[in-house]
PDB file of N, CA and C in Angstrom:
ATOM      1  N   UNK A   1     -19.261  13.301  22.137  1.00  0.00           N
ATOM      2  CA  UNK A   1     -19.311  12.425  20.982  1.00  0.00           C
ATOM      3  C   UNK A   1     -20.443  12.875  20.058  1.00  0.00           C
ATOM      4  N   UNK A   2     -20.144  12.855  18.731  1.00  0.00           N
ATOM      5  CA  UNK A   2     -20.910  13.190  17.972  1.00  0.00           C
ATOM      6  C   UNK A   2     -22.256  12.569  17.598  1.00  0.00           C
ATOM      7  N   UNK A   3     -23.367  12.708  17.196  1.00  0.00           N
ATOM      8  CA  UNK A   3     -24.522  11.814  17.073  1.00  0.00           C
ATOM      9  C   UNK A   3     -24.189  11.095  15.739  1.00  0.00           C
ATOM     10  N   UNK A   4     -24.695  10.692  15.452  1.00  0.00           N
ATOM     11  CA  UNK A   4     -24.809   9.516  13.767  1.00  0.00           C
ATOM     12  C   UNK A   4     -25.119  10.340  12.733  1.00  0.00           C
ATOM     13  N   UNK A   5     -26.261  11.623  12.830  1.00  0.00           N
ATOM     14  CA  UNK A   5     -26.177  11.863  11.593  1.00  0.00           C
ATOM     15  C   UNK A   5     -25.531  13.231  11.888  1.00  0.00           C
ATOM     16  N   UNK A   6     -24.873  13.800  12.957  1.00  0.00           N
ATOM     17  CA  UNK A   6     -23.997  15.146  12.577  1.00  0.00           C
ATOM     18  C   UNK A   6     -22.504  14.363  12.132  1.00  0.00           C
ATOM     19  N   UNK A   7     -22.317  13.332  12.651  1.00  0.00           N
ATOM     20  CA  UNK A   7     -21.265  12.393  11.815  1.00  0.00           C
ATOM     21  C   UNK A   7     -21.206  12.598  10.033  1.00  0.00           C
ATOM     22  N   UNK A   8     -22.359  12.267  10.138  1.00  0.00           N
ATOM     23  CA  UNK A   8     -22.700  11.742   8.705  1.00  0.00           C
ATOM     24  C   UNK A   8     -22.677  12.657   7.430  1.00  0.00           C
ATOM     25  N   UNK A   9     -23.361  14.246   7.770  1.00  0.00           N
ATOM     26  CA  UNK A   9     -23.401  15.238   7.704  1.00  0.00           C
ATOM     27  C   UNK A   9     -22.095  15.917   7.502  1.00  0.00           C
ATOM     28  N   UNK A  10     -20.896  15.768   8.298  1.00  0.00           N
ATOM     29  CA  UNK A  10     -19.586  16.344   8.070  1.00  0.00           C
ATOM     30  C   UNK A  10     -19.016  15.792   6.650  1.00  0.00           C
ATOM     31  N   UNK A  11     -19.614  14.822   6.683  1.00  0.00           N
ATOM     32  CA  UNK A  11     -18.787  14.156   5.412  1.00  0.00           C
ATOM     33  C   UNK A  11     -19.151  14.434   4.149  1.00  0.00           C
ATOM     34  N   UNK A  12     -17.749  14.804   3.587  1.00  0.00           N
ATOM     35  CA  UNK A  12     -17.939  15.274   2.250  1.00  0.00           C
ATOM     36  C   UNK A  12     -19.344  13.824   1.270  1.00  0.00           C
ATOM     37  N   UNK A  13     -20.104  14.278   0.552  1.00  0.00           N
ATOM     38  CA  UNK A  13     -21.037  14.162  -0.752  1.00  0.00           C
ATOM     39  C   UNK A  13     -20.592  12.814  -0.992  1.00  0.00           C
ATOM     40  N   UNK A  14     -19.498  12.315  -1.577  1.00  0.00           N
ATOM     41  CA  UNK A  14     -19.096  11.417  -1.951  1.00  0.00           C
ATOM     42  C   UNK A  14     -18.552  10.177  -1.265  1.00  0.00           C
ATOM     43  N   UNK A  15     -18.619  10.205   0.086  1.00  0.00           N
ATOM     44  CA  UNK A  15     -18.690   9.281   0.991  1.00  0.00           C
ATOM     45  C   UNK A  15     -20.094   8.479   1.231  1.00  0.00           C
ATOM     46  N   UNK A  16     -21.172   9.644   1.036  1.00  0.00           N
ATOM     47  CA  UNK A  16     -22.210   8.495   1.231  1.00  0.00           C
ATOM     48  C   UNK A  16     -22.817   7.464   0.422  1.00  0.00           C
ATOM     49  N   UNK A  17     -22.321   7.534  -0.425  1.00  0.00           N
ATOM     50  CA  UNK A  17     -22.561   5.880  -1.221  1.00  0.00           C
ATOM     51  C   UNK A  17     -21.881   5.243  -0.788  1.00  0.00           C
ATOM     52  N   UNK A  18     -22.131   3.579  -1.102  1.00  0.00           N
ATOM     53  CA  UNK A  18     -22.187   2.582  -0.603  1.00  0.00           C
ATOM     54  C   UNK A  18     -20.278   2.256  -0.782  1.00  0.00           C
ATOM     55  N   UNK A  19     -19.920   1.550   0.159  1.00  0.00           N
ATOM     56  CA  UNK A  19     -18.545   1.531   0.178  1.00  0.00           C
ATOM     57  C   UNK A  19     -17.963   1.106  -1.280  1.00  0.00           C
ATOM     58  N   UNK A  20     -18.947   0.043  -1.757  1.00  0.00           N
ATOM     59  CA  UNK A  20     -18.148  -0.660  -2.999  1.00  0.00           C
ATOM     60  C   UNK A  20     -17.812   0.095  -4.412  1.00  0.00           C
ATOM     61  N   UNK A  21     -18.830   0.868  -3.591  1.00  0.00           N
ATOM     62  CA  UNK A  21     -18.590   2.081  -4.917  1.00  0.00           C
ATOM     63  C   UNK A  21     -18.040   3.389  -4.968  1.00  0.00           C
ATOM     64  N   UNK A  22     -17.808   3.511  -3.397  1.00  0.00           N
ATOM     65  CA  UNK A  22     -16.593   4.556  -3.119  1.00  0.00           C
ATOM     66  C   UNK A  22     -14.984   3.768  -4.038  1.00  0.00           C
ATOM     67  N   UNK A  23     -14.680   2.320  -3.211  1.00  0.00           N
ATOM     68  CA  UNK A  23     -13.644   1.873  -3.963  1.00  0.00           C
ATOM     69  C   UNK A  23     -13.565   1.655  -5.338  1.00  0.00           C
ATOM     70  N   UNK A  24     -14.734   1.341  -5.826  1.00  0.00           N
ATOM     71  CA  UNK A  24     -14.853   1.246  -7.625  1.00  0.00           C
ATOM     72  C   UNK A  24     -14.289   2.268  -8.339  1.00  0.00           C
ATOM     73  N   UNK A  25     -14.825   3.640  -7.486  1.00  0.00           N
ATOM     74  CA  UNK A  25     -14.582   4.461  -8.125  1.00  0.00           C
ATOM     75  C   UNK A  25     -12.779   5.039  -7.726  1.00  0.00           C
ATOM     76  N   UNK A  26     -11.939   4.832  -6.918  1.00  0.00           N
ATOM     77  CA  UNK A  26     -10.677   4.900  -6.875  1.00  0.00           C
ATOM     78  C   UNK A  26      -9.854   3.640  -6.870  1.00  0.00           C
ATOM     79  N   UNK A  27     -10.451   2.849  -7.677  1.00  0.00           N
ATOM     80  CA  UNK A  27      -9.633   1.701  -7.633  1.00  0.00           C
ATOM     81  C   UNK A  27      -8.503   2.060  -8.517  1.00  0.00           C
ATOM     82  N   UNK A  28      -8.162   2.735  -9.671  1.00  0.00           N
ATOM     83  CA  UNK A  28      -6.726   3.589 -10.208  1.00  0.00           C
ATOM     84  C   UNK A  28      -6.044   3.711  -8.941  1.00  0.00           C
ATOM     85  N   UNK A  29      -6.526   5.064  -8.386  1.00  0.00           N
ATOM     86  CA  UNK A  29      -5.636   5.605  -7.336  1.00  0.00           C
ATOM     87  C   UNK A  29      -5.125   4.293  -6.447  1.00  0.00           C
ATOM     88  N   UNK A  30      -6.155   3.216  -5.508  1.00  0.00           N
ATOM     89  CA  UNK A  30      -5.592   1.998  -4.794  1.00  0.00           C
ATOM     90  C   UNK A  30      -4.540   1.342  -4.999  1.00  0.00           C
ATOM     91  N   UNK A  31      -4.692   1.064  -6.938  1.00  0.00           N
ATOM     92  CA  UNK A  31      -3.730   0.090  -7.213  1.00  0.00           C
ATOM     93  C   UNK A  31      -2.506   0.631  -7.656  1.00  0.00           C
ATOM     94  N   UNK A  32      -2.467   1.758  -7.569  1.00  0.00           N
ATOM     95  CA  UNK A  32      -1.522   2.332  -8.223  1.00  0.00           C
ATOM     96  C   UNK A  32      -0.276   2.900  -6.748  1.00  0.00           C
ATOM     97  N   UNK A  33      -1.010   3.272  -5.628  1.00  0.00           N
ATOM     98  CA  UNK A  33      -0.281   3.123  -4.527  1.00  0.00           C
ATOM     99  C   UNK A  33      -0.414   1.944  -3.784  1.00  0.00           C
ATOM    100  N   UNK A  34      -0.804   0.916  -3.958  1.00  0.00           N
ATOM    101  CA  UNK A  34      -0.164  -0.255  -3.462  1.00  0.00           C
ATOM    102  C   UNK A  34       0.711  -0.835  -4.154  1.00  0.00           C
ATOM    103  N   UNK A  35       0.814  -0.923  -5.369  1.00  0.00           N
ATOM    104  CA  UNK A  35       2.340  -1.226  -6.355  1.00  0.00           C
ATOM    105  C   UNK A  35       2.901  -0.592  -5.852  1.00  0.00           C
ATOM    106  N   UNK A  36       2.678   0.348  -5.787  1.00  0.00           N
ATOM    107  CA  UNK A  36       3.714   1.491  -5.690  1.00  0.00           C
ATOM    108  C   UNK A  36       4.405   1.482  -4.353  1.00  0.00           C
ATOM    109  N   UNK A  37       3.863   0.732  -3.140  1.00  0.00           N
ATOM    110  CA  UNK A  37       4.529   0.527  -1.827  1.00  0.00           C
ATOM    111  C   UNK A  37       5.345  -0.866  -2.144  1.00  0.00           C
ATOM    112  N   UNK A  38       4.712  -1.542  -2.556  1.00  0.00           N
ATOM    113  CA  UNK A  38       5.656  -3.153  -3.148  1.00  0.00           C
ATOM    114  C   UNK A  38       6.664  -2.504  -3.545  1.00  0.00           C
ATOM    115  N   UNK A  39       6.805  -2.044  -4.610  1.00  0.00           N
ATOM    116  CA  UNK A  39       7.676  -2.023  -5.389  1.00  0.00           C
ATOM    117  C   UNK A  39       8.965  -1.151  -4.686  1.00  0.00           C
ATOM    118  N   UNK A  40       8.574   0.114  -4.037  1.00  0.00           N
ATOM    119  CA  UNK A  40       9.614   1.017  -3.264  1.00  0.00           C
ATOM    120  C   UNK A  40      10.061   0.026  -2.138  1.00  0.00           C
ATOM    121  N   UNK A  41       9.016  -0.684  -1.523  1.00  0.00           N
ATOM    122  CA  UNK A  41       9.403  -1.395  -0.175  1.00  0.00           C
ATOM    123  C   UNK A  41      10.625  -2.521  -0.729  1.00  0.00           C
ATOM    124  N   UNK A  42      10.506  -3.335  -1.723  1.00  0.00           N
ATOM    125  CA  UNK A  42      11.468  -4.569  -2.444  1.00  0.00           C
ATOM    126  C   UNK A  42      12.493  -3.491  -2.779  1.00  0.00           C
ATOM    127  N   UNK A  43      12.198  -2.607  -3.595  1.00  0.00           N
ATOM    128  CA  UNK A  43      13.655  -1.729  -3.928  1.00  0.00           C
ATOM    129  C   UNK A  43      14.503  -1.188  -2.574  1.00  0.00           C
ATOM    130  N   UNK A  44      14.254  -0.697  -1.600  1.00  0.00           N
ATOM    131  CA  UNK A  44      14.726  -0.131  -0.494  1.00  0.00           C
ATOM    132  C   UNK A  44      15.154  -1.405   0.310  1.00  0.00           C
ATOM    133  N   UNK A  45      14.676  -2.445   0.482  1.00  0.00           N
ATOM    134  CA  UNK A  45      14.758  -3.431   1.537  1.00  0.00           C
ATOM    135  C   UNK A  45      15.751  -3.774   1.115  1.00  0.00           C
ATOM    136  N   UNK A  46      15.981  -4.302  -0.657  1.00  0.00           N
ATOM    137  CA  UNK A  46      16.671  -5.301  -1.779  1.00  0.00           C
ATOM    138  C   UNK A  46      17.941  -4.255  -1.142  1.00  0.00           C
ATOM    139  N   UNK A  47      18.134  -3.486  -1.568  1.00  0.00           N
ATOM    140  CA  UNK A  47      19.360  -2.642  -1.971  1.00  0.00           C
ATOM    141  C   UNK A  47      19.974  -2.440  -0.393  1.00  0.00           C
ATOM    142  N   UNK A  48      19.324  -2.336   0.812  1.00  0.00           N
ATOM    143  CA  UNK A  48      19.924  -2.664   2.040  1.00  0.00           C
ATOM    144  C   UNK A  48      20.455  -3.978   2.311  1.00  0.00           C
ATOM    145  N   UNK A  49      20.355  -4.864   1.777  1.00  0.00           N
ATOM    146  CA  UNK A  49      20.413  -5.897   1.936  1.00  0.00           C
ATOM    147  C   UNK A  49      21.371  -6.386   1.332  1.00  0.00           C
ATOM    148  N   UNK A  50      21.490  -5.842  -0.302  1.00  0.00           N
ATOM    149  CA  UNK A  50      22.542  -5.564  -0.754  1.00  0.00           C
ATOM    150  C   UNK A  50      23.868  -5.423  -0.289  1.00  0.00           C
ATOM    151  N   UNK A  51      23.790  -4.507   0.422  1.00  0.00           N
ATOM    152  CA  UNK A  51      24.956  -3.152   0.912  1.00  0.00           C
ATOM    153  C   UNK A  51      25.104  -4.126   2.176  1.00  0.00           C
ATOM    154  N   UNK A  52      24.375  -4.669   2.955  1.00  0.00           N
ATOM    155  CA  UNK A  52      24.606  -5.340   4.109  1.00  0.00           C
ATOM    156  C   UNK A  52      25.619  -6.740   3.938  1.00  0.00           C
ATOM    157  N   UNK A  53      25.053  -7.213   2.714  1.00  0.00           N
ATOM    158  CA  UNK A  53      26.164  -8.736   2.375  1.00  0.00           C
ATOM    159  C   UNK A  53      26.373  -8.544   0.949  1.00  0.00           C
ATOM    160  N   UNK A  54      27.360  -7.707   0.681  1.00  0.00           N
ATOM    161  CA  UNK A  54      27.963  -7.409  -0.530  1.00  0.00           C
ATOM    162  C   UNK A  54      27.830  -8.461  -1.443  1.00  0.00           C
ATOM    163  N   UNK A  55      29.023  -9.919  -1.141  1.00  0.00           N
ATOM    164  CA  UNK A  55      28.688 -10.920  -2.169  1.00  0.00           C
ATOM    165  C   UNK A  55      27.500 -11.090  -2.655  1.00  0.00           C
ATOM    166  N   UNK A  56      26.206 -10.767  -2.178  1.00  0.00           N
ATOM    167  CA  UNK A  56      24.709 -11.250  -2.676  1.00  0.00           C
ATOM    168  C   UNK A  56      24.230 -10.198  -3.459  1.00  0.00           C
ATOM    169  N   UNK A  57      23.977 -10.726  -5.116  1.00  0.00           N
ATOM    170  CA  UNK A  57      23.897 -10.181  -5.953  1.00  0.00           C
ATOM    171  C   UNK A  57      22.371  -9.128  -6.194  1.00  0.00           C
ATOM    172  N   UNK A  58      21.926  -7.964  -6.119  1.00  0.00           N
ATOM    173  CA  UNK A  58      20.631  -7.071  -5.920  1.00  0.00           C
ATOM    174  C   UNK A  58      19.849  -8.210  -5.969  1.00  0.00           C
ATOM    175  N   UNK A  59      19.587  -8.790  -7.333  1.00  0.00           N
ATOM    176  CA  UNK A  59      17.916  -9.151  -7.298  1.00  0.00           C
ATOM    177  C   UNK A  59      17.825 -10.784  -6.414  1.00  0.00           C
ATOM    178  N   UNK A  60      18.949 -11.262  -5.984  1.00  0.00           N
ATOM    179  CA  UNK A  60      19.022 -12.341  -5.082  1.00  0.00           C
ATOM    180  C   UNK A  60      18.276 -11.749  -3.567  1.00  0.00           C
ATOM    181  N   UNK A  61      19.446 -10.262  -3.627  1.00  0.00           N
ATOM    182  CA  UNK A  61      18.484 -10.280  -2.343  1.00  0.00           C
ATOM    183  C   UNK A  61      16.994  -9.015  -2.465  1.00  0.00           C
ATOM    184  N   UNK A  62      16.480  -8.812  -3.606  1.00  0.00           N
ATOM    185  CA  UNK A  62      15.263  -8.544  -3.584  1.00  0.00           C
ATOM    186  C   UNK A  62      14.311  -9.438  -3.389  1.00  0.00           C
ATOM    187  N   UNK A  63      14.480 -11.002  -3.653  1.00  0.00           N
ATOM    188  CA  UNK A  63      13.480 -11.794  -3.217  1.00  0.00           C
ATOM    189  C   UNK A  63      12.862 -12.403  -1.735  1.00  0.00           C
ATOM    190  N   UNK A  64      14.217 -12.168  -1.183  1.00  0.00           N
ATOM    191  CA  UNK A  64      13.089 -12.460   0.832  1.00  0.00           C
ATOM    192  C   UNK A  64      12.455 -11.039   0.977  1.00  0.00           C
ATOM    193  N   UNK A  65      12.580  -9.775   0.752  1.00  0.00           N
ATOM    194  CA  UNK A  65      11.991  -8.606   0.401  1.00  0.00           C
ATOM    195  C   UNK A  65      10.708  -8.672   0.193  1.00  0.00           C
ATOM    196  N   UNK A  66      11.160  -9.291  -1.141  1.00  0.00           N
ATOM    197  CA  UNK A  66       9.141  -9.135  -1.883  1.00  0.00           C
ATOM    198  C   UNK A  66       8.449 -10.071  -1.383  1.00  0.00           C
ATOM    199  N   UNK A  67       9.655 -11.245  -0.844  1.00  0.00           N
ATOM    200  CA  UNK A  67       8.550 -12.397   0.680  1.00  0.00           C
ATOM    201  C   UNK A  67       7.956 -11.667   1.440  1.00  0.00           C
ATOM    202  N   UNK A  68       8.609  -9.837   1.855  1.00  0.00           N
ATOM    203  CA  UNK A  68       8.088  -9.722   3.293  1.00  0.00           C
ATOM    204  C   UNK A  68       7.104  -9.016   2.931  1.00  0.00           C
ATOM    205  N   UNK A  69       7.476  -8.074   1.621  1.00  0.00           N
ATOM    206  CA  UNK A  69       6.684  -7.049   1.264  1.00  0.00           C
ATOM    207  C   UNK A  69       4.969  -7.502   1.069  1.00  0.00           C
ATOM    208  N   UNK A  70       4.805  -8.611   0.428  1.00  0.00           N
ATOM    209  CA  UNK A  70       3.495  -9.623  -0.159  1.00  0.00           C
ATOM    210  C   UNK A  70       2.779 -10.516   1.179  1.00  0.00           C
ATOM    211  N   UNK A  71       4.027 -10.726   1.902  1.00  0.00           N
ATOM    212  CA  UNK A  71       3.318 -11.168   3.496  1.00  0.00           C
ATOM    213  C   UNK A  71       2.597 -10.589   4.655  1.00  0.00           C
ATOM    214  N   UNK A  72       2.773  -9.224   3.965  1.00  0.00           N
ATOM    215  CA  UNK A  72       2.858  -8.177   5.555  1.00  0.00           C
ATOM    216  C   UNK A  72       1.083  -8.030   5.571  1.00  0.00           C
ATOM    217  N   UNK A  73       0.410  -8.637   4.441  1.00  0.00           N
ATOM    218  CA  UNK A  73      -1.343  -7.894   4.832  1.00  0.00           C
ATOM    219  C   UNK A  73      -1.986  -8.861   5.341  1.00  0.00           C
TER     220      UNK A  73
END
């Protein structure tokens, strides 16, 4: 096992600031792939769901979807 600071040491420059400002600074990139999983996860789920009970119209059944998609954290 590694010690604390050869840990610390491996890590790229920009890890060692303080966490809030690691995320500050990729909060673009965060929010932009967490939409981005909502949105593929409701589209993929919706459209199986679709195809599974034909009569039920896409965006009827995109909504227990984006229930599961918004529940899951």
């Amino acid at each position: 096992m590694q010690s604390r600071t050869q840990w610390k040491s491996s890590l790229p420059s920009s890890f060692c600031f303080s966490p809030s400002r690691a995320v500050h600074a990729q909060r673009r990139a965060i929010l932009m792939l967490a939409l981005g999983l909502v949105f593929i996860t409701v589209g993929v789920l919706g459209y199986f769901l679709h195809v599974l009970v034909p009569s039920m119209p896409l965006p009827v059944a995109s909504g227990p979807t984006s229930v599961t998609s918004f529940d899951s954290g």
